[in-house]
PDB file of N, CA and C in Angstrom:
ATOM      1  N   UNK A   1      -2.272 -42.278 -47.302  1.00  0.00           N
ATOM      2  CA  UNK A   1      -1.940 -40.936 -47.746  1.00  0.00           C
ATOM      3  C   UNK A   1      -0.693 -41.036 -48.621  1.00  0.00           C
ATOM      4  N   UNK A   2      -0.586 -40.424 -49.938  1.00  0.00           N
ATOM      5  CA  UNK A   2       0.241 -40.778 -50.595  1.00  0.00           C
ATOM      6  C   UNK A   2       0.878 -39.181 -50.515  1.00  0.00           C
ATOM      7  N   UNK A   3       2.133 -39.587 -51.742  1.00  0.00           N
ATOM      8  CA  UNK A   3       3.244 -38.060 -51.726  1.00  0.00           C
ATOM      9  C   UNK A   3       2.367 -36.789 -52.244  1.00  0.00           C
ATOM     10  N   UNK A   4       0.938 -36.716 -53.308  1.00  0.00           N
ATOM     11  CA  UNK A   4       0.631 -35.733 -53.794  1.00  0.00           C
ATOM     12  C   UNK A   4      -0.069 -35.141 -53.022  1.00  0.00           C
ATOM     13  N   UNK A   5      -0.867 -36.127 -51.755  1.00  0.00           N
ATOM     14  CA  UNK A   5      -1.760 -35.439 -50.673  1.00  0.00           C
ATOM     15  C   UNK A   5      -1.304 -34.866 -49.754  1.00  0.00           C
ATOM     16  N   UNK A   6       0.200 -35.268 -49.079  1.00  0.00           N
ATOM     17  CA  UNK A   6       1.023 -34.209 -48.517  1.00  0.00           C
ATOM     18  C   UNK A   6       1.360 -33.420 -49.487  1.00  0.00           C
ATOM     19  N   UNK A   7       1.740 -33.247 -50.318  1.00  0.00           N
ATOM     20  CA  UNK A   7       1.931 -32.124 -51.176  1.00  0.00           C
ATOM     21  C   UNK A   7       0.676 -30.954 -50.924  1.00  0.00           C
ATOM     22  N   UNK A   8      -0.426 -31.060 -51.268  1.00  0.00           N
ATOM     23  CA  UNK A   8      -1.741 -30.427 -51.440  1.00  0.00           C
ATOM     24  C   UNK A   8      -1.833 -29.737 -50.075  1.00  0.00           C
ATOM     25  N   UNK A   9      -1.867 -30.812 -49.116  1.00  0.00           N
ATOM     26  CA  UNK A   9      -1.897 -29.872 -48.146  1.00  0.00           C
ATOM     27  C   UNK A   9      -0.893 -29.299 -47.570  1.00  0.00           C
ATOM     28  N   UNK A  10       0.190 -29.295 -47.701  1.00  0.00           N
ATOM     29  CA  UNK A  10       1.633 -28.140 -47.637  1.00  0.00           C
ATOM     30  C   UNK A  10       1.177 -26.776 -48.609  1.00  0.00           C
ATOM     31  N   UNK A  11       0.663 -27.021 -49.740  1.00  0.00           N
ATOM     32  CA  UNK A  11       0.284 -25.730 -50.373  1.00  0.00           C
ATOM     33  C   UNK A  11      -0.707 -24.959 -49.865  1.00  0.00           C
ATOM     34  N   UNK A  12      -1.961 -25.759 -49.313  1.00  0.00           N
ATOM     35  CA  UNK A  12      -2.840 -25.476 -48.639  1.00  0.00           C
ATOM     36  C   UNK A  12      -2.408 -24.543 -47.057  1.00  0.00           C
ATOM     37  N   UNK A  13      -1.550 -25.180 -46.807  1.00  0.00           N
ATOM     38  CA  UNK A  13      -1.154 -24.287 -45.457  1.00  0.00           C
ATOM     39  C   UNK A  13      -0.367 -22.944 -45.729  1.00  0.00           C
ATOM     40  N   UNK A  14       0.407 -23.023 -46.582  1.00  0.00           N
ATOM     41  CA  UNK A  14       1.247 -22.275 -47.262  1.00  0.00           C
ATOM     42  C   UNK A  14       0.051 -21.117 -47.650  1.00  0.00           C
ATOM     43  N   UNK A  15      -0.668 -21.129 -48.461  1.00  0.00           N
ATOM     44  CA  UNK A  15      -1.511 -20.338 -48.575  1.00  0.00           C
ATOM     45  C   UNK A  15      -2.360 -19.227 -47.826  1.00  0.00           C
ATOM     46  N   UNK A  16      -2.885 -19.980 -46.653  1.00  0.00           N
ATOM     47  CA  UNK A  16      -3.564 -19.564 -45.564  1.00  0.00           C
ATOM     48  C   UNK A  16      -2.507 -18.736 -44.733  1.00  0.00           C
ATOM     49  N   UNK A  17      -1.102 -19.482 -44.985  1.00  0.00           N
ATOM     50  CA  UNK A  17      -0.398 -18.579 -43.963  1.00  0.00           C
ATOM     51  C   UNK A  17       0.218 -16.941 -44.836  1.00  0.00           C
ATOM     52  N   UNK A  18      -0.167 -17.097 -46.213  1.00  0.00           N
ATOM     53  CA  UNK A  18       0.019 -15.984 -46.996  1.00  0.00           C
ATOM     54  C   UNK A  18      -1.292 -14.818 -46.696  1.00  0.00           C
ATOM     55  N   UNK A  19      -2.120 -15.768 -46.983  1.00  0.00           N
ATOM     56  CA  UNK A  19      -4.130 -14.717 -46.262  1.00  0.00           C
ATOM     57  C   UNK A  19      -3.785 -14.055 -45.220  1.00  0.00           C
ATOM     58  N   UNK A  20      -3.352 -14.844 -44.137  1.00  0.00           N
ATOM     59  CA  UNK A  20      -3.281 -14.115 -42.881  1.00  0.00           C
ATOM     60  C   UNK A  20      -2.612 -14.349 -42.374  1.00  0.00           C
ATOM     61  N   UNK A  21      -1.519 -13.425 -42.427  1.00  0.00           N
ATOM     62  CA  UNK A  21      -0.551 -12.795 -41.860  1.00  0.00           C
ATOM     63  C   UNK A  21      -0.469 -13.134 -40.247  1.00  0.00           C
ATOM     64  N   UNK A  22       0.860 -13.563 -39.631  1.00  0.00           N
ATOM     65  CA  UNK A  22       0.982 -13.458 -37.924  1.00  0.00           C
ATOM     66  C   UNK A  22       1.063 -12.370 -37.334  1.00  0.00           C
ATOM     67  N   UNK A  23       0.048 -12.329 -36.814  1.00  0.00           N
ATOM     68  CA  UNK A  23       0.097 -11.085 -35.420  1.00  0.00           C
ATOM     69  C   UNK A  23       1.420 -10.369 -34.842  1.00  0.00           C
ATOM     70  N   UNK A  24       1.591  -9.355 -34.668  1.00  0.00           N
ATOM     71  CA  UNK A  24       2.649  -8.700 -34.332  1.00  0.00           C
ATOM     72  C   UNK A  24       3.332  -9.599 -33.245  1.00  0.00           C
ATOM     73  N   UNK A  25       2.551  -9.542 -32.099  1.00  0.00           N
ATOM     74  CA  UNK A  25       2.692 -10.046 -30.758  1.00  0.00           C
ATOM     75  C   UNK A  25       3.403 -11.879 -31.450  1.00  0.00           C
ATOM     76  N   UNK A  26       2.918 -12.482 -32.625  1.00  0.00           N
ATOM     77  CA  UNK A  26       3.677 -13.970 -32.365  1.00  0.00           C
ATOM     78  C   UNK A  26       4.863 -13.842 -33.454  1.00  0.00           C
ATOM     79  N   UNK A  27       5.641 -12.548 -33.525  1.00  0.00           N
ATOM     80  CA  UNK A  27       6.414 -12.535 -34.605  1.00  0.00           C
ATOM     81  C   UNK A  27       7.528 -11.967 -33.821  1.00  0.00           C
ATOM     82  N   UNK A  28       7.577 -11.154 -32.771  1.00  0.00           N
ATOM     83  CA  UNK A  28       8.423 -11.125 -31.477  1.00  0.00           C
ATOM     84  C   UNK A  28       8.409  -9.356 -31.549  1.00  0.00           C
ATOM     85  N   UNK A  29       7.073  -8.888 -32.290  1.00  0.00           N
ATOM     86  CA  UNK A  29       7.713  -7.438 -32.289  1.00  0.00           C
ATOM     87  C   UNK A  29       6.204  -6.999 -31.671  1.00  0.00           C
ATOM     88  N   UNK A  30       6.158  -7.864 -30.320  1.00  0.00           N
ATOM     89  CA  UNK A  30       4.563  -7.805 -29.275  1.00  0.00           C
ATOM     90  C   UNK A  30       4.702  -6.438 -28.848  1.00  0.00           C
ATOM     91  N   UNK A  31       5.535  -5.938 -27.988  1.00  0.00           N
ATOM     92  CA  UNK A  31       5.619  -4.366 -26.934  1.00  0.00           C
ATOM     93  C   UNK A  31       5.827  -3.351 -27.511  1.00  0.00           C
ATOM     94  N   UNK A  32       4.898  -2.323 -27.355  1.00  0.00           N
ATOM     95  CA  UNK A  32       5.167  -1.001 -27.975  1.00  0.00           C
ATOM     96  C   UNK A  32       6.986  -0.748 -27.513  1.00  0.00           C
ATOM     97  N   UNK A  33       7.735   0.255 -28.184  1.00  0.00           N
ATOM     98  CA  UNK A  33       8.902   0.585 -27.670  1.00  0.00           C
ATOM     99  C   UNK A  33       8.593   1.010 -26.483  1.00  0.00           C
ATOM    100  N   UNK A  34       8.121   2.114 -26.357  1.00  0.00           N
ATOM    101  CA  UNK A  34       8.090   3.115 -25.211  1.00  0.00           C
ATOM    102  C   UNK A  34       7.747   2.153 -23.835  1.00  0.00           C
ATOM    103  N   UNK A  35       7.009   1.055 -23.688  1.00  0.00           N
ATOM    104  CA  UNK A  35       6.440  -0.157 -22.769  1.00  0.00           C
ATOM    105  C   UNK A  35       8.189  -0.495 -22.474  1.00  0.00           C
ATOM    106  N   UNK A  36       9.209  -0.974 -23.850  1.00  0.00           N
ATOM    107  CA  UNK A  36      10.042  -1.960 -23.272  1.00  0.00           C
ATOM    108  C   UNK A  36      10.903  -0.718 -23.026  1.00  0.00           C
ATOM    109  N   UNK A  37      11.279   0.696 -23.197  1.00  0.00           N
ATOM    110  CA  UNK A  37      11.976   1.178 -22.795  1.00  0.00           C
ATOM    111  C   UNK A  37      11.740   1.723 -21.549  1.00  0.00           C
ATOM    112  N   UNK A  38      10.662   1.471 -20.661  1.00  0.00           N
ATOM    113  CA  UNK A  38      10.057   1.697 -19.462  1.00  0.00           C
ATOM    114  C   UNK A  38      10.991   0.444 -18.480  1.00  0.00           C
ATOM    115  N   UNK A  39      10.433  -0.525 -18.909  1.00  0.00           N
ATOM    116  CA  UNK A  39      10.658  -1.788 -18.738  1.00  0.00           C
ATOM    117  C   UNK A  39      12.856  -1.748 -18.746  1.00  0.00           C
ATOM    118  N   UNK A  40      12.701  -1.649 -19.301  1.00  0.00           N
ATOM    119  CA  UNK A  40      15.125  -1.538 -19.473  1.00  0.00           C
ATOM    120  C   UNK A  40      14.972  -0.467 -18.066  1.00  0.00           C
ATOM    121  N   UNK A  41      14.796   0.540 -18.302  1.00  0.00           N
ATOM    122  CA  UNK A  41      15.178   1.832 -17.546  1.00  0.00           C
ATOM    123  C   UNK A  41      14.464   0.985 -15.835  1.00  0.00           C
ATOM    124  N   UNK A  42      13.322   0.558 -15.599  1.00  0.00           N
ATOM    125  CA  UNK A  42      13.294   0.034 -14.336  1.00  0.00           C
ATOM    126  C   UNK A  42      14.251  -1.005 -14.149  1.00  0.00           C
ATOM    127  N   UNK A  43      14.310  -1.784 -15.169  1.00  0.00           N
ATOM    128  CA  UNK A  43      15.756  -3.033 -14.492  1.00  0.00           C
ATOM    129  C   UNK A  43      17.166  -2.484 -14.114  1.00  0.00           C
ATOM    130  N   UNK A  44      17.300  -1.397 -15.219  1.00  0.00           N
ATOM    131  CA  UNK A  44      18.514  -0.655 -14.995  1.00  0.00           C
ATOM    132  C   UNK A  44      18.744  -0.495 -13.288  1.00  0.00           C
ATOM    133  N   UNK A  45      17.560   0.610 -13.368  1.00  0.00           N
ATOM    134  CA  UNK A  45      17.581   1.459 -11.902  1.00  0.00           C
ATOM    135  C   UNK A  45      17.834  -0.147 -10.792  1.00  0.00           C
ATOM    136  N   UNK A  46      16.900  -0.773 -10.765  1.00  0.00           N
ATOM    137  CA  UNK A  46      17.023  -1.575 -10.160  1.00  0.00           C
ATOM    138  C   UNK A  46      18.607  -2.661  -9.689  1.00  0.00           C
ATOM    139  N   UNK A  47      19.222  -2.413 -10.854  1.00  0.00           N
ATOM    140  CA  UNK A  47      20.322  -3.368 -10.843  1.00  0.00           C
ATOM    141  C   UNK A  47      21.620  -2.086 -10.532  1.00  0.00           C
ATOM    142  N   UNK A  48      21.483  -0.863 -10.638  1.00  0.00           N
ATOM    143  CA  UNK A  48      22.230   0.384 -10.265  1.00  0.00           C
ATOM    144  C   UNK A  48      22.230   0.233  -8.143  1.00  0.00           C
ATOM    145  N   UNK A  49      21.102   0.013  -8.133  1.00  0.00           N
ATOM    146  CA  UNK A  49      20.707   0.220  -6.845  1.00  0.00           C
ATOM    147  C   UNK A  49      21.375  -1.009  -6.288  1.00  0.00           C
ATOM    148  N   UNK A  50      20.857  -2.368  -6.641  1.00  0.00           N
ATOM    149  CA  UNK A  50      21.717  -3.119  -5.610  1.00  0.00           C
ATOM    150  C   UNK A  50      23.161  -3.262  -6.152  1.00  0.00           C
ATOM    151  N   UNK A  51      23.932  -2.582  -6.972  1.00  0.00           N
ATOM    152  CA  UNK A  51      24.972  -1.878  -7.048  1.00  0.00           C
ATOM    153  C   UNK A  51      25.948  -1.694  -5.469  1.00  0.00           C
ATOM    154  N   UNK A  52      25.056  -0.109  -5.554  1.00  0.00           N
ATOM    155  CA  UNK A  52      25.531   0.397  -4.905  1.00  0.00           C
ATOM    156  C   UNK A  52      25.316   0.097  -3.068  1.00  0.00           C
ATOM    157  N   UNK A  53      24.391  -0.878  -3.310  1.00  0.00           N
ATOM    158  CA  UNK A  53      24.142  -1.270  -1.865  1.00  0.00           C
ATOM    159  C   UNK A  53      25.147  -2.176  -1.420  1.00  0.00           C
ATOM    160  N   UNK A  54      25.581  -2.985  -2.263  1.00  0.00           N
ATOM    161  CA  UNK A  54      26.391  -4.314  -1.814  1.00  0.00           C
ATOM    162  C   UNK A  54      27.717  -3.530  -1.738  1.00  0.00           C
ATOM    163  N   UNK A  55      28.229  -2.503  -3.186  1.00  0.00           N
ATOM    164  CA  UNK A  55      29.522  -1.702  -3.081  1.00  0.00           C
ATOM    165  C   UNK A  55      29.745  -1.014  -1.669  1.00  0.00           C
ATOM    166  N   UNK A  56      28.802  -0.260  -0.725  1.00  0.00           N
ATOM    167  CA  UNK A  56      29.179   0.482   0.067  1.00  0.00           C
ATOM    168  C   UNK A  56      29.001  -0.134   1.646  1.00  0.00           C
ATOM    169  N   UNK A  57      28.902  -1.449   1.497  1.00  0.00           N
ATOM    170  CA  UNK A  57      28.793  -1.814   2.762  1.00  0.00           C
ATOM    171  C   UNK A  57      30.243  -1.852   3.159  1.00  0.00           C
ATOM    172  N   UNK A  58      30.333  -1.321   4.352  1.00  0.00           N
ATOM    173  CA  UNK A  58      31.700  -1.816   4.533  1.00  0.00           C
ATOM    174  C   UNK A  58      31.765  -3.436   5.174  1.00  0.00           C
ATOM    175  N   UNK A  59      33.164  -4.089   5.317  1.00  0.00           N
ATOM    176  CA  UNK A  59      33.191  -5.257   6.214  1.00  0.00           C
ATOM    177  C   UNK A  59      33.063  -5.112   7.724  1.00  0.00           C
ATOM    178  N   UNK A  60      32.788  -6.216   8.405  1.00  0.00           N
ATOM    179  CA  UNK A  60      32.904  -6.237   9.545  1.00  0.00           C
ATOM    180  C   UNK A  60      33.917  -6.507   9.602  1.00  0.00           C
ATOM    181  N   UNK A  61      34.784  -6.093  10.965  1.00  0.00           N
ATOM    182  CA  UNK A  61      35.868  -6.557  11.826  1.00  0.00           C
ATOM    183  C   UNK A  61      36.058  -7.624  11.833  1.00  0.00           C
ATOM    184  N   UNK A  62      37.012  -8.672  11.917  1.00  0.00           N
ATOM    185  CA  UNK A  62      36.966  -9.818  11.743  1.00  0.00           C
ATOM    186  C   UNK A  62      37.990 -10.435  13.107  1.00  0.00           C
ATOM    187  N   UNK A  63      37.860 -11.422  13.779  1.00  0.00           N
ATOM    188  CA  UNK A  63      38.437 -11.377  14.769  1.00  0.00           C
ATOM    189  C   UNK A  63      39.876 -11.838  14.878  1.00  0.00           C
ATOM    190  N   UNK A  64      41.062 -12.026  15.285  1.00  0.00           N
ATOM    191  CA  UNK A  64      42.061 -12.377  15.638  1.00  0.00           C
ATOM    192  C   UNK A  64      42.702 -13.513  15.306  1.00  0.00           C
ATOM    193  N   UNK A  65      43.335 -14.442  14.418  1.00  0.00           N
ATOM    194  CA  UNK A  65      43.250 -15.998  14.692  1.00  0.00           C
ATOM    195  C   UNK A  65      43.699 -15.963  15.712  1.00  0.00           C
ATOM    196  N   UNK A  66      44.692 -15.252  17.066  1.00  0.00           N
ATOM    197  CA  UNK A  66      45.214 -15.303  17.877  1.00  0.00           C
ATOM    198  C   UNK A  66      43.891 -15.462  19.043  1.00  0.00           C
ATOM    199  N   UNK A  67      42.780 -14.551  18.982  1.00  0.00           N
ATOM    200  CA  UNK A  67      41.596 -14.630  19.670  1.00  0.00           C
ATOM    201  C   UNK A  67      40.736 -15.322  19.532  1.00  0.00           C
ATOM    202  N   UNK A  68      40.573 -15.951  18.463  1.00  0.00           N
ATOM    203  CA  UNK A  68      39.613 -17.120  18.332  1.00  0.00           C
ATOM    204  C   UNK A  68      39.586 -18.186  18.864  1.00  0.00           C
ATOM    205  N   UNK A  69      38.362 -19.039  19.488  1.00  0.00           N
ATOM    206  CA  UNK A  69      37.930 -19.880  20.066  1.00  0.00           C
ATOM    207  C   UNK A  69      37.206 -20.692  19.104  1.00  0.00           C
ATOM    208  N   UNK A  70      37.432 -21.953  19.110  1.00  0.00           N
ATOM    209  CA  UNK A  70      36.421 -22.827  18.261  1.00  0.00           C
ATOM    210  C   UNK A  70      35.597 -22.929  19.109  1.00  0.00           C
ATOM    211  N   UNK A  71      33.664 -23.169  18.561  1.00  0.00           N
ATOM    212  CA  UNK A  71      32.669 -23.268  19.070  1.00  0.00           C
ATOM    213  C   UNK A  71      32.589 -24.727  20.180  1.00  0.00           C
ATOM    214  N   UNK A  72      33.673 -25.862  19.430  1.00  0.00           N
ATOM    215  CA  UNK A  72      33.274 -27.202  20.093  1.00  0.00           C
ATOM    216  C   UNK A  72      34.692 -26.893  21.421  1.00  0.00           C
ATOM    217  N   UNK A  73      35.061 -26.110  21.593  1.00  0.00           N
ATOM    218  CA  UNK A  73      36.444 -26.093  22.473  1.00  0.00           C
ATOM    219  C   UNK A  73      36.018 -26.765  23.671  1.00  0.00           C
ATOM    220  N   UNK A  74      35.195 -26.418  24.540  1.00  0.00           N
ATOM    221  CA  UNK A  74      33.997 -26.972  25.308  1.00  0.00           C
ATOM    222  C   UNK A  74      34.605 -28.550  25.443  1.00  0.00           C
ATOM    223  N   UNK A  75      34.508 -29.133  24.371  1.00  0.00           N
ATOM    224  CA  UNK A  75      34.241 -30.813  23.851  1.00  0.00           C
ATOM    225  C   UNK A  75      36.020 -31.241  24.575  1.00  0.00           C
ATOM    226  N   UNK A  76      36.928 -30.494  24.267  1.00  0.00           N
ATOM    227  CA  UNK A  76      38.304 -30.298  24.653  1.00  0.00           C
ATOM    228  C   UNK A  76      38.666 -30.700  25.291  1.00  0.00           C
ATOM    229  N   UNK A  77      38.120 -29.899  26.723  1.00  0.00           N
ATOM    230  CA  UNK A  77      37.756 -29.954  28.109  1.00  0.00           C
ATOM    231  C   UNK A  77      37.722 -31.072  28.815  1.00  0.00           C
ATOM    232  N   UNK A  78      38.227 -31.953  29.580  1.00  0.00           N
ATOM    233  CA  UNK A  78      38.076 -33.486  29.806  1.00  0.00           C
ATOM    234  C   UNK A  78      38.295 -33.495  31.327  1.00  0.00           C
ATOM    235  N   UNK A  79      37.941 -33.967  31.966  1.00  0.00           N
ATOM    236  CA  UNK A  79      38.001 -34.105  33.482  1.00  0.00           C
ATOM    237  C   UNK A  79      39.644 -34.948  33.596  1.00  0.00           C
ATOM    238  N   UNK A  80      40.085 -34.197  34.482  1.00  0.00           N
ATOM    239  CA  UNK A  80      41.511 -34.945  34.991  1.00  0.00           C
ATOM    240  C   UNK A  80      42.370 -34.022  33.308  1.00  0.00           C
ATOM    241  N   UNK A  81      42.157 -33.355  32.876  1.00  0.00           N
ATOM    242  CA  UNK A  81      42.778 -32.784  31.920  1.00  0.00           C
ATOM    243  C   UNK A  81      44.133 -31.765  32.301  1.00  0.00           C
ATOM    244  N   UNK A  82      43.877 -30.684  33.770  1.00  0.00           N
ATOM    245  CA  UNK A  82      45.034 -30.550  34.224  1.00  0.00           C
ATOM    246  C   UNK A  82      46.106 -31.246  34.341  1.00  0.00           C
ATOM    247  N   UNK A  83      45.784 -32.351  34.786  1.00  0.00           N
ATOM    248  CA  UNK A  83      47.442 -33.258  34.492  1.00  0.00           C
ATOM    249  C   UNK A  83      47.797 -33.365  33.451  1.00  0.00           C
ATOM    250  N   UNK A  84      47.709 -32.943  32.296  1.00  0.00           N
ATOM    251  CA  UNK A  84      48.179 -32.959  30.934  1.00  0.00           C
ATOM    252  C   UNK A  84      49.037 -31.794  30.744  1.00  0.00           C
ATOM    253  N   UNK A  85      48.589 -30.413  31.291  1.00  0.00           N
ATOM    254  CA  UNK A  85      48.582 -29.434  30.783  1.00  0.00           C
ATOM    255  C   UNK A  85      49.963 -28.554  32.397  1.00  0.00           C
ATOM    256  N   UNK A  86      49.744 -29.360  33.118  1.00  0.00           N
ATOM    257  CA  UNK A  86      50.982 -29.017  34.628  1.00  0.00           C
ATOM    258  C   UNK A  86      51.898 -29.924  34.696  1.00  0.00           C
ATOM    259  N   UNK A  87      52.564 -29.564  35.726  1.00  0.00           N
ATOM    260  CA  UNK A  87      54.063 -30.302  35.890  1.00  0.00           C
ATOM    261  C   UNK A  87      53.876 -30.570  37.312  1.00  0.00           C
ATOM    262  N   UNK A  88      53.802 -31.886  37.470  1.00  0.00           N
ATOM    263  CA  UNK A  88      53.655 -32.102  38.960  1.00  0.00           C
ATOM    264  C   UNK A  88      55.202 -31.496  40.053  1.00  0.00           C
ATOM    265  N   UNK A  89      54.619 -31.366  40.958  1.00  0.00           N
ATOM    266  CA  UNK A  89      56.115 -30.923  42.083  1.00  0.00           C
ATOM    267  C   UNK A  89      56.445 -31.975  42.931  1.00  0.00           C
ATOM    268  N   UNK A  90      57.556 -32.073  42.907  1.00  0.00           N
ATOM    269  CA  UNK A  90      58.081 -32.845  43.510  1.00  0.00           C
ATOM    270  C   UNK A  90      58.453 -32.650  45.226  1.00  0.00           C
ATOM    271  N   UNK A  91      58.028 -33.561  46.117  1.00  0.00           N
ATOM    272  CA  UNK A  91      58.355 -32.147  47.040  1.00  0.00           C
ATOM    273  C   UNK A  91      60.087 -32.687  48.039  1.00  0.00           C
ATOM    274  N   UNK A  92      60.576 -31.638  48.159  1.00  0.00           N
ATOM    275  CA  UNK A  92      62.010 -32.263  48.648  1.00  0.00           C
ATOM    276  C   UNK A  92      62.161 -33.397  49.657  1.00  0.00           C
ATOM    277  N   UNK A  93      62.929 -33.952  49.897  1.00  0.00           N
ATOM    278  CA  UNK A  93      62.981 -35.253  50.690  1.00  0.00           C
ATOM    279  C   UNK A  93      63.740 -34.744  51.498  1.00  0.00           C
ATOM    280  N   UNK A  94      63.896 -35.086  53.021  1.00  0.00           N
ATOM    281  CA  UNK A  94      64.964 -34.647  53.851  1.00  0.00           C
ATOM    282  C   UNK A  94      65.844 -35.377  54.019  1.00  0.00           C
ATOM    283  N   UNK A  95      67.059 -34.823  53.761  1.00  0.00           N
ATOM    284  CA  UNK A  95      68.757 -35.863  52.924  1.00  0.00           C
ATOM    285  C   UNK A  95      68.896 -36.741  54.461  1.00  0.00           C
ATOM    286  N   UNK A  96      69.209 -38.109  54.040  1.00  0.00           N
ATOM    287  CA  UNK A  96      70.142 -39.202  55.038  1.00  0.00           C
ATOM    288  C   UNK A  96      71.143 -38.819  55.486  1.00  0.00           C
ATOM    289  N   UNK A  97      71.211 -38.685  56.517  1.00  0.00           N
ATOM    290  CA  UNK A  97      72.549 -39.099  57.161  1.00  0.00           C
ATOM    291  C   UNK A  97      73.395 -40.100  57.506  1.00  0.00           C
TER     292      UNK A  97
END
């Protein structure tokens, strides 16, 4: 295939695409207005709405750091662990004479 036969057929396409014209729909002007202004006004509403759903929740209460417990505290817990946490007593001796 030489340079004049790509040539020929570049004119050739060129041509055909002059005959007939692209379809509305592959030229980007596919949806009647009134379709895409249906179409805006439901996303709108839609995006108004979870708006106002997420805006008006209030928070929950949140608890204390003073009251809080970690879930593993449990794990903490160790047998013979009172002796860590008391002061042993001593108990008085009865003085020599």
């Amino acid at each position: 295939m030489n340079d004049s036969d790509l040539r020929n057929l570049f004119h050739r396409l060129r041509d055909e695409e002059t005959r007939f014209p692209p379809s509305p729909r592959t030229r980007g002007e596919g949806a009647p207005k009134g379709r895409m202004r249906g179409w805006m006004a439901a996303t709108a509403i839609v995006i108004i709405a979870i708006v106002l759903v997420v805006g008006t929740r209030r928070p929950e209460p949140t608890e204390s750091i003073l009251t809080w417990k970690p879930p593993t505290d449990v794990l903490l817990r160790t047998p013979g662990s009172e002796l860590l946490t008391t002061v042993p007593r001593i108990p008085d001796l009865p003085e020599r004479k």
